[in-house]
Each structure stands twice: as C-alpha cells, then as structure tokens.
Protein backbone atom coordinates (compact mmCIF):
# COMPACT_ATOMS: atom_id res chain seq x y z
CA UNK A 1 -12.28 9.29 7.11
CA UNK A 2 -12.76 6.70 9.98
CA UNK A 3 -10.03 4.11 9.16
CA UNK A 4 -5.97 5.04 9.81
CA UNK A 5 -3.45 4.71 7.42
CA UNK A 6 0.02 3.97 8.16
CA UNK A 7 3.25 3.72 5.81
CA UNK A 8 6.42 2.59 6.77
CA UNK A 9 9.47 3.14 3.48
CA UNK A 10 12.21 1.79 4.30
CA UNK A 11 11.17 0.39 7.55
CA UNK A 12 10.34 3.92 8.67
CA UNK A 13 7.06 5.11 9.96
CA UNK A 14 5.96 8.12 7.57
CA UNK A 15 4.00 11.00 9.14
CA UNK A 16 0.49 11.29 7.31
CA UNK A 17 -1.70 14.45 6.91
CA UNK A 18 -5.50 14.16 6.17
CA UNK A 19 -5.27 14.39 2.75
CA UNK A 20 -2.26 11.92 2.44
CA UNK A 21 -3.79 9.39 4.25
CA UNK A 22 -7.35 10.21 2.39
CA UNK A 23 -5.28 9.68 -1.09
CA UNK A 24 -3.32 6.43 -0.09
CA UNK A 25 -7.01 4.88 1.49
CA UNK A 26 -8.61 5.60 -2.24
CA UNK A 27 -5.62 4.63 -4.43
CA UNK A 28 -5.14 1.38 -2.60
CA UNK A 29 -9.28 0.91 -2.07
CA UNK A 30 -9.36 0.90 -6.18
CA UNK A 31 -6.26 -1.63 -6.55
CA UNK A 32 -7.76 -3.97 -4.24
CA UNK A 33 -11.29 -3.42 -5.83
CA UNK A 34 -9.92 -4.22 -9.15
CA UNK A 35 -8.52 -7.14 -8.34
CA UNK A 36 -10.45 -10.74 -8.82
CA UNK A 37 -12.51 -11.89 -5.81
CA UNK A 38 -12.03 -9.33 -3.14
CA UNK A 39 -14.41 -7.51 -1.31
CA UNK A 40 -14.66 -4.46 0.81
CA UNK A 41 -11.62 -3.45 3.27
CA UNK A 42 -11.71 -4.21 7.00
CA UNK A 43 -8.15 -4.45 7.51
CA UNK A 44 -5.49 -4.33 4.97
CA UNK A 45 -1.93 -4.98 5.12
CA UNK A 46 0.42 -4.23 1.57
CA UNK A 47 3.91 -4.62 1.29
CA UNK A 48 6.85 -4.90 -1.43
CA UNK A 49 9.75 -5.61 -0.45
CA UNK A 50 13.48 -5.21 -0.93
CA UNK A 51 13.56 -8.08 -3.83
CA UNK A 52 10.07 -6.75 -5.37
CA UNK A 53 7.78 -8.69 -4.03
CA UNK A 54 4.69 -7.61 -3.04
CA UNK A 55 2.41 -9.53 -0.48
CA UNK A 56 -1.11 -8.62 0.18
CA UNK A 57 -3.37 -9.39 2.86
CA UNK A 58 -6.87 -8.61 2.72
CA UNK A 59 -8.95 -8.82 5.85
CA UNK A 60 -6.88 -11.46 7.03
CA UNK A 61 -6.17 -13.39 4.27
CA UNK A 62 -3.52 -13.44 1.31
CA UNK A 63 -4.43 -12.19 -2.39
CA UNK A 64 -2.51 -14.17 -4.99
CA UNK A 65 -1.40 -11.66 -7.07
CA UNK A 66 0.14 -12.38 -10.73
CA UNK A 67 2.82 -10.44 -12.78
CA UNK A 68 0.97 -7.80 -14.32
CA UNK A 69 -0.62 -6.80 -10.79
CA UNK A 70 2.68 -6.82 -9.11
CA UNK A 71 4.27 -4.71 -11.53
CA UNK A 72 1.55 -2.04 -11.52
CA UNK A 73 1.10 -2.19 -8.05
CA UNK A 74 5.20 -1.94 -6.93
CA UNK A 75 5.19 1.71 -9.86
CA UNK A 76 2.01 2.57 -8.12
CA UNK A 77 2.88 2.78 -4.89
CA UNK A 78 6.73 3.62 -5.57
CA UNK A 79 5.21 6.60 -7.62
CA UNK A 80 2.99 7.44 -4.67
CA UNK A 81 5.43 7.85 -1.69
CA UNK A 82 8.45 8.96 -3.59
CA UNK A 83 7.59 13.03 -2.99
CA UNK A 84 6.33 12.28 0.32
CA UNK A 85 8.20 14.57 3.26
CA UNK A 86 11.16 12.15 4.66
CA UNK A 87 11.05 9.37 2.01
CA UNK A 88 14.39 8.65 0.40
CA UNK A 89 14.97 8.84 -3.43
CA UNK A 90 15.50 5.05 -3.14
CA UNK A 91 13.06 2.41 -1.63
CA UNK A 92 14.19 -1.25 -0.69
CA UNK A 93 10.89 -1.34 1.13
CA UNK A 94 7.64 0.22 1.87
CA UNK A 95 4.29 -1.12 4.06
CA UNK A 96 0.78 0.18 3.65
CA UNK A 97 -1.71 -0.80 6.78
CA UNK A 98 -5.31 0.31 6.65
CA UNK A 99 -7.00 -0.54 9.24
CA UNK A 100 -10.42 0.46 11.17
C-alpha cells in the first residue's frame, strides 16, 4: 500500500494498522468508484459531519452527492470506525484523507 490513510472521529486523529488502513483505502476506493463520473484517487478528502452531512472531495474537487449516497455512505463509514481502538460509541464527526 503506497498511499496513507488518516481518520480523525470526533476531531481525533485515530491510530491505523496496515490492515486498517488497507480496509478503509478499499471500502472508500469502491464508494467513490461507484459513484457517477469519478475517476481514480489521487487525493481524497471525506467527511460527515455533526448535522449529517457528508462532503466529498475528489482530487481536488467536490462530488455532488444525493440522498441515497449520503445515507449509505454516513452507515458505511459509521459502521466502519465504530469498533475501531479509541473511537467513542457516539460520532458527531469523522474525516477520511487518502492521500499519496
């Protein structure tokens, strides 16, 4: 794996083995690849914040993003961090950089 991962929950950085950071790369590669009109990932920058919303930025620019992909992308991700080591059982706010 040659790009780094970083997640912040609750505007705290979250320490990331190999196979953590491996896992997040994938599950967010096959969002973004499912989504209309994106292409590969250079730099990537995914957040959902303390009202819901989720913002993406794809290689420097935003993805509109409608209902249904918000939804399944804020239980994704909430889904994915919540058994991670020093994650609370609640999340106002989480940020996924991938980068490299």
């Amino acid at each position: 794996m040659a790009r780094t991962v970083k997640l912040s929950v609750n505007n705290i950085p979250i320490d990331l083995d190999y196979f953590v950071q491996n896992y997040i790369e994938h599950i967010v590669g096959g969002i973004v690849s499912s989504l209309k009109d994106t292409g590969d990932i250079d730099n990537l920058e995914l957040t959902v914040d303390s009202d819901g919303v989720v913002k993406l930025y794809l290689n420097n620019a935003d993805v509109p993003l409608k209902y249904f992909p918000i939804e399944i992308i804020k239980s994704t991700l909430e889904g994915m961090v919540l058994p991670l080591k020093g994650v609370d059982s609640v999340i106002n706010n989480l940020e996924i950089v991938i980068s490299g």
